[in-house]
C-alpha atoms as a PDB file:
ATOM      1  CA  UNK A   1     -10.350-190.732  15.023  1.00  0.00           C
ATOM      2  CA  UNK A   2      -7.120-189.233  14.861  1.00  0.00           C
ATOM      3  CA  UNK A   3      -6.622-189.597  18.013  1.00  0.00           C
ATOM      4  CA  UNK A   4      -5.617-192.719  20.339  1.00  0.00           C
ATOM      5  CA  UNK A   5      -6.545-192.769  24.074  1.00  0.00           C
ATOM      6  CA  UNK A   6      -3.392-193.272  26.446  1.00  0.00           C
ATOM      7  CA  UNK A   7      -5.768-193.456  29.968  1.00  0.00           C
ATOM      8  CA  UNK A   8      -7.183-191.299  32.325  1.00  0.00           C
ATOM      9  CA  UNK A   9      -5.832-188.495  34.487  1.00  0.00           C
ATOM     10  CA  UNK A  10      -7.420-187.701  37.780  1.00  0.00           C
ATOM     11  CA  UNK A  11     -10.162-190.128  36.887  1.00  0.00           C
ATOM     12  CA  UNK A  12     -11.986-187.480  35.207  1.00  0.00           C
ATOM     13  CA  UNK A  13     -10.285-186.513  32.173  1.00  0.00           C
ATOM     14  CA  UNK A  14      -9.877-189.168  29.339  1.00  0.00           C
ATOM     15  CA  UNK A  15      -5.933-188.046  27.858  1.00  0.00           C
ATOM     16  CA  UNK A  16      -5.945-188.898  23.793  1.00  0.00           C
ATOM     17  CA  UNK A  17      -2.637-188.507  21.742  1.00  0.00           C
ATOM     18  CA  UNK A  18      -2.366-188.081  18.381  1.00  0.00           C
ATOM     19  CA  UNK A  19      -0.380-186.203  15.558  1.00  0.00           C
ATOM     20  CA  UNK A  20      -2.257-182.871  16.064  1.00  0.00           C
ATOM     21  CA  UNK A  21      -0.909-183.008  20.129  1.00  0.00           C
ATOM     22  CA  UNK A  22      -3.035-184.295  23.059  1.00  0.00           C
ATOM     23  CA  UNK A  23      -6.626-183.939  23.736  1.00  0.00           C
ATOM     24  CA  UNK A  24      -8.532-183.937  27.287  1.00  0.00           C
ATOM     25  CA  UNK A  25     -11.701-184.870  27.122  1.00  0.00           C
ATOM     26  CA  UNK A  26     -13.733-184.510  30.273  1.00  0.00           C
ATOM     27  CA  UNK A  27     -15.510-188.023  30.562  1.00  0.00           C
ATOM     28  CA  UNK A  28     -18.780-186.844  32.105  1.00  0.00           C
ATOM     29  CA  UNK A  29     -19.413-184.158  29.643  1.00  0.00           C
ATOM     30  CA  UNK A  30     -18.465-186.982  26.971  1.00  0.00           C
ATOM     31  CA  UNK A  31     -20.867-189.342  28.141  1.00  0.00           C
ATOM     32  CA  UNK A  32     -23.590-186.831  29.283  1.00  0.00           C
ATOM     33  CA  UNK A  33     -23.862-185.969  25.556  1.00  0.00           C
ATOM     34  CA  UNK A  34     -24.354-189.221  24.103  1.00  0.00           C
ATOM     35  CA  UNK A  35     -27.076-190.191  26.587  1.00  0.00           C
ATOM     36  CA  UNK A  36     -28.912-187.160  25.897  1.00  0.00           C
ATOM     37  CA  UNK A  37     -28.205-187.847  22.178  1.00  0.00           C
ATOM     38  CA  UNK A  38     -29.536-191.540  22.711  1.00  0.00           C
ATOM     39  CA  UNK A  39     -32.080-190.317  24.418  1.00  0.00           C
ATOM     40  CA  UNK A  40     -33.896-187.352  22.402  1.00  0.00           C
ATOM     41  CA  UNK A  41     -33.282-190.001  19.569  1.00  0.00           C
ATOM     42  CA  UNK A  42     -35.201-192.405  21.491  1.00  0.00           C
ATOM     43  CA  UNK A  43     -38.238-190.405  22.402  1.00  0.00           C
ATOM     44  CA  UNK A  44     -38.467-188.754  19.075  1.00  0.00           C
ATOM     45  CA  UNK A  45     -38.786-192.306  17.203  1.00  0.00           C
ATOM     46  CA  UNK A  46     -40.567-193.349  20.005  1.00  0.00           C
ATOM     47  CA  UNK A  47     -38.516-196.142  21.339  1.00  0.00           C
ATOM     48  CA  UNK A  48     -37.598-195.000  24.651  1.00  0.00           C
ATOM     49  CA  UNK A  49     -36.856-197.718  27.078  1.00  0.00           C
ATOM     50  CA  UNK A  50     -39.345-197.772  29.929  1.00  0.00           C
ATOM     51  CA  UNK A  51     -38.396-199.704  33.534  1.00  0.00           C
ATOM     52  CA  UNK A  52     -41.339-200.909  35.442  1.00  0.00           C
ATOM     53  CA  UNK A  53     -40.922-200.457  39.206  1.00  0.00           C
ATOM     54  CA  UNK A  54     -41.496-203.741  40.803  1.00  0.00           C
ATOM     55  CA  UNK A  55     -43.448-201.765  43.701  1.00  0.00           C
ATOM     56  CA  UNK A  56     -45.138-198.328  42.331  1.00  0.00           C
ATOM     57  CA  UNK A  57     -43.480-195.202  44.527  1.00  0.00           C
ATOM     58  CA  UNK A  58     -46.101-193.316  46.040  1.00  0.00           C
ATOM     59  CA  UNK A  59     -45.425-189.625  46.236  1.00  0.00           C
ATOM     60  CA  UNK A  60     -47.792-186.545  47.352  1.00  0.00           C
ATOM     61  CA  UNK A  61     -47.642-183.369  46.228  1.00  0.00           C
ATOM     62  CA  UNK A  62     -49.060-179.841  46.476  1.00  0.00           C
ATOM     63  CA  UNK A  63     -52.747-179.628  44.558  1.00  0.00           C
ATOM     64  CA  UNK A  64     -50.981-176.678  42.441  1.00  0.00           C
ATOM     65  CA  UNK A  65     -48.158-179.622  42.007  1.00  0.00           C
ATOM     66  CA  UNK A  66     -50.824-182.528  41.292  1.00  0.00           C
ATOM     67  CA  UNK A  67     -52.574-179.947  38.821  1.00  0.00           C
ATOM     68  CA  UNK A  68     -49.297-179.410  37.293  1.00  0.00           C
ATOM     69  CA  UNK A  69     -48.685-183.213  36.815  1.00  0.00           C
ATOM     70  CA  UNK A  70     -52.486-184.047  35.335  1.00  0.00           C
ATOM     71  CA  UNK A  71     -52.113-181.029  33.053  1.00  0.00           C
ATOM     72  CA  UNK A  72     -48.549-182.725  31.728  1.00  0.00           C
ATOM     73  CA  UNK A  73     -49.137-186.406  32.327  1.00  0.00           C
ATOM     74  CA  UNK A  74     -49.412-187.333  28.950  1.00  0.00           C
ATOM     75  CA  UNK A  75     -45.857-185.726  27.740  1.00  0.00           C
ATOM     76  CA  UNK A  76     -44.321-187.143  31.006  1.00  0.00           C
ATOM     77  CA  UNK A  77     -45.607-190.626  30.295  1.00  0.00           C
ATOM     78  CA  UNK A  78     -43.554-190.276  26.838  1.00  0.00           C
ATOM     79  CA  UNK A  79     -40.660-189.516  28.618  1.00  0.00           C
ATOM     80  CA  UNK A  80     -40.922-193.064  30.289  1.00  0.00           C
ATOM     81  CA  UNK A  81     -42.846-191.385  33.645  1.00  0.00           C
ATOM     82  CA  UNK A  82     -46.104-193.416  34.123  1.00  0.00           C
ATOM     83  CA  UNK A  83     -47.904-191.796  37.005  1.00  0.00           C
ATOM     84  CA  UNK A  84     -50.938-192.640  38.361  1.00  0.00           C
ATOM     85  CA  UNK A  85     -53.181-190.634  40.300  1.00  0.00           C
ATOM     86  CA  UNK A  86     -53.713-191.666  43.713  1.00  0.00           C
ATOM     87  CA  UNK A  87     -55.952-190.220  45.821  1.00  0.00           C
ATOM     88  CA  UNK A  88     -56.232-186.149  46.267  1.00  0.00           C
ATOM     89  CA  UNK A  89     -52.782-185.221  45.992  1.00  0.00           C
ATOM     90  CA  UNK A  90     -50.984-188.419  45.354  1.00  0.00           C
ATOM     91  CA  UNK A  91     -49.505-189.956  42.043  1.00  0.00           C
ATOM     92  CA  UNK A  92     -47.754-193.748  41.752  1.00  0.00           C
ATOM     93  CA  UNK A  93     -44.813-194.018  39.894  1.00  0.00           C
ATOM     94  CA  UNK A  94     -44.872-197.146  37.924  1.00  0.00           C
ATOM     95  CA  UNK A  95     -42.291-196.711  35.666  1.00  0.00           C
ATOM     96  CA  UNK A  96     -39.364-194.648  35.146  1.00  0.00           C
ATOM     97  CA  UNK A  97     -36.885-194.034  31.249  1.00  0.00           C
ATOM     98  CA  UNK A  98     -34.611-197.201  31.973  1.00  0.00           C
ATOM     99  CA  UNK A  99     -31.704-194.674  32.199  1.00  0.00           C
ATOM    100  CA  UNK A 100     -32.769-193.925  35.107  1.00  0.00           C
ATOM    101  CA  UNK A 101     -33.732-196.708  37.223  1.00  0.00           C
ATOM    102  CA  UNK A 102     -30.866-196.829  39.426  1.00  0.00           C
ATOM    103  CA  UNK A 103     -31.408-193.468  40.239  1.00  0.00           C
ATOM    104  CA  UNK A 104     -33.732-191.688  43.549  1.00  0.00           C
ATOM    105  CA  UNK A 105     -36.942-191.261  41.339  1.00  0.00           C
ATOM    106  CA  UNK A 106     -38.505-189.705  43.981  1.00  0.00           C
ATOM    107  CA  UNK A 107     -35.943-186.510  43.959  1.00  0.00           C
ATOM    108  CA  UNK A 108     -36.102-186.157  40.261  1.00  0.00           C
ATOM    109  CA  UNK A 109     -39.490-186.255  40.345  1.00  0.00           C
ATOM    110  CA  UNK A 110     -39.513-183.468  42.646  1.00  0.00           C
ATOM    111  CA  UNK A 111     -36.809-181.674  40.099  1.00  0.00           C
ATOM    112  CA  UNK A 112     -39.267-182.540  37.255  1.00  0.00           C
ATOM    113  CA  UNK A 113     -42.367-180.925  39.005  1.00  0.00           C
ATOM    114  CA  UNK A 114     -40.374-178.003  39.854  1.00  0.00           C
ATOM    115  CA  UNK A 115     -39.642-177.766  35.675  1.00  0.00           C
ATOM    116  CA  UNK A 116     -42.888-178.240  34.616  1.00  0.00           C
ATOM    117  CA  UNK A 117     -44.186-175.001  33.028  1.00  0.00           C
ATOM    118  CA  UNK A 118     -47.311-173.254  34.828  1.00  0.00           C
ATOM    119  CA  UNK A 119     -49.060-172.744  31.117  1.00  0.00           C
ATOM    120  CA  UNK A 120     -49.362-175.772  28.277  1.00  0.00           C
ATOM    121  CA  UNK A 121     -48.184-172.782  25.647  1.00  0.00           C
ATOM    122  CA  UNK A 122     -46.192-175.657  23.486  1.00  0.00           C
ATOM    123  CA  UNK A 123     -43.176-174.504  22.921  1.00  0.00           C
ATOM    124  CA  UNK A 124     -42.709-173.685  26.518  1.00  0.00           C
ATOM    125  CA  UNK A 125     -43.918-176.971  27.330  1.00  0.00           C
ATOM    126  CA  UNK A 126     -41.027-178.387  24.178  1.00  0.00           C
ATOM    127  CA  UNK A 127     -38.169-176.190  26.083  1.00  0.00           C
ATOM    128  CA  UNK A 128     -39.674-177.496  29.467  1.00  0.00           C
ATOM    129  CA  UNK A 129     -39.485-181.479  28.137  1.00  0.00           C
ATOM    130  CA  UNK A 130     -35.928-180.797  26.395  1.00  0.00           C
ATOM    131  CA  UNK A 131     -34.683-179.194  30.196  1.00  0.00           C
ATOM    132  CA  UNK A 132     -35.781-182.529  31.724  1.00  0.00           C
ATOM    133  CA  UNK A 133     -34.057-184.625  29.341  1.00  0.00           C
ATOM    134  CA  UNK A 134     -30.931-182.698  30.029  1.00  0.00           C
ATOM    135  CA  UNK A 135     -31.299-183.290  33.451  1.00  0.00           C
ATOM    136  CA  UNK A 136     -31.870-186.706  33.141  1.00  0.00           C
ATOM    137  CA  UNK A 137     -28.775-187.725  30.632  1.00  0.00           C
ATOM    138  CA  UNK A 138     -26.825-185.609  33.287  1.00  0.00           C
ATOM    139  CA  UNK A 139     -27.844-187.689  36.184  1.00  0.00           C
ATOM    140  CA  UNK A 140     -26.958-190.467  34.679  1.00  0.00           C
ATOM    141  CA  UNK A 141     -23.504-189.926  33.097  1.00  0.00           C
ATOM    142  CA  UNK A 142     -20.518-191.299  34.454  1.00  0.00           C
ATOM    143  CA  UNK A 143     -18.931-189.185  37.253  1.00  0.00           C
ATOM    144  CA  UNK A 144     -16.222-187.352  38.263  1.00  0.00           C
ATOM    145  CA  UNK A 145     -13.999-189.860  40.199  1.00  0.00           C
ATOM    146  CA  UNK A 146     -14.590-192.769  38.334  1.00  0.00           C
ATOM    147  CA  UNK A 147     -12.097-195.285  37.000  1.00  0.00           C
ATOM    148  CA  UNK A 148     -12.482-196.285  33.425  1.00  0.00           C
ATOM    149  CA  UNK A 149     -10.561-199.099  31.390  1.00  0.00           C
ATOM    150  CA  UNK A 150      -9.252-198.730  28.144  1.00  0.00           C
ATOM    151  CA  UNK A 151     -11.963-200.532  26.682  1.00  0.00           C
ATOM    152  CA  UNK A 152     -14.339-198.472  28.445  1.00  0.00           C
ATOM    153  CA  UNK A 153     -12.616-195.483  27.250  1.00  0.00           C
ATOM    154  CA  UNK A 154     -13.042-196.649  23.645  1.00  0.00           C
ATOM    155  CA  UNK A 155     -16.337-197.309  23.791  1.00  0.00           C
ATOM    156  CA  UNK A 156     -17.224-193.975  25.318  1.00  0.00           C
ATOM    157  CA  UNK A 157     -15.089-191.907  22.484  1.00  0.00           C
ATOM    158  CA  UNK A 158     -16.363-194.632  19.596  1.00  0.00           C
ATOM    159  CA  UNK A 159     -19.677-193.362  20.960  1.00  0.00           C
ATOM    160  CA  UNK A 160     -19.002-189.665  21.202  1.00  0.00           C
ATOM    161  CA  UNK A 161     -17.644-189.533  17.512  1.00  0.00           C
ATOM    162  CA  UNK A 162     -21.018-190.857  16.187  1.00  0.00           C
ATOM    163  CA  UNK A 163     -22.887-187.974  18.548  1.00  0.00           C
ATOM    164  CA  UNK A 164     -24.166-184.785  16.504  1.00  0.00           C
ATOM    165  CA  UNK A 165     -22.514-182.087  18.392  1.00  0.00           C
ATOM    166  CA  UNK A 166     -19.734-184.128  20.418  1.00  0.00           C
ATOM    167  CA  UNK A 167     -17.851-180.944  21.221  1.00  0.00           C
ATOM    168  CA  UNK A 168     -20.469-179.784  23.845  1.00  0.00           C
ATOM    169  CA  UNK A 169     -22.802-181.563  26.660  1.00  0.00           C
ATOM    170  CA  UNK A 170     -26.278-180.534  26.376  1.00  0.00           C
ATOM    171  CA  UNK A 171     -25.462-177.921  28.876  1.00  0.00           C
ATOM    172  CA  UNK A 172     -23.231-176.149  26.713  1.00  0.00           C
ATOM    173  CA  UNK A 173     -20.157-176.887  28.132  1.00  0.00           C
ATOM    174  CA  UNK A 174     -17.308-177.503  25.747  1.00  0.00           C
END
């Protein structure tokens, strides 16, 4: 890079210097996009790294909800989701993408459910799957407010400038 970081400012903004001026980078939009990069790299070579749950979370739903999660079960369970049916209405979550293991898996299960498409057309189903793994690199990006070192900060640009598109986050957002 042509660029050097210097630190952070407002522990949210990574400050780079370099002959062209200074660059901000916003370090949650950095890292947001390398996850989800990481990610959809991951579950395309099928390689994604799956956490068992050392006690399966039991979660009931709606039936329209539990038909929605039979119907997709399959493409979740790709994604690292392995659910379970449990009785009428009620799944187990045995294991969530490894990303996300540190996270409520209950709530974005609930956010999942509520992105799940109400017809198996595929490419709404695709756009669906590609939504959720937006959400889920988001969720697990570094946050606003957080203090990074300067070998932190490396690592997170060295890993940006090997990204596809490291101008953006997945959102969009430059």
């Amino acid at each position: 890079s042509e660029f050097q970081p210097l630190g952070q400012l407002d522990r949210s903004f990574i400050i780079m210097q370099g002959k062209l001026g200074i660059l901000l980078i916003d370090q949650h939009i950095a890292h947001e996009r390398v996850l989800y990069e990481s990610f959809s790299k991951a579950k395309k070579n099928k390689k994604l790294e799956v956490q068992q749950l050392l006690f399966p979370l039991a979660l009931e739903f709606s039936p329209a909800e539990t038909e929605l999660l039979i119907r997709h079960q399959k493409r979740l369970s790709e994604l690292g989701l392995e659910l379970e049916l449990f009785g009428e209405n009620g799944f187990l979550l045995r294991s969530v993408p490894a990303i996300l293991k540190n996270n409520d898996q209950k709530e974005i299960l609930r956010e999942i459910v509520d992105m799940l498409p109400m017809r198996t057309h595929e490419d709404t189903l695709n756009e669906k799957l590609e939504e959720i793994l937006v959400m889920m690199s988001c969720r697990n990006a570094i946050k606003v407010n957080t203090t990074l070192d300067l070998d932190q900060i490396k690592q997170l640009i060295s890993d940006l400038e090997k990204t596809e598109m490291p101008y953006t986050c997945p959102h969009g957002r430059p």
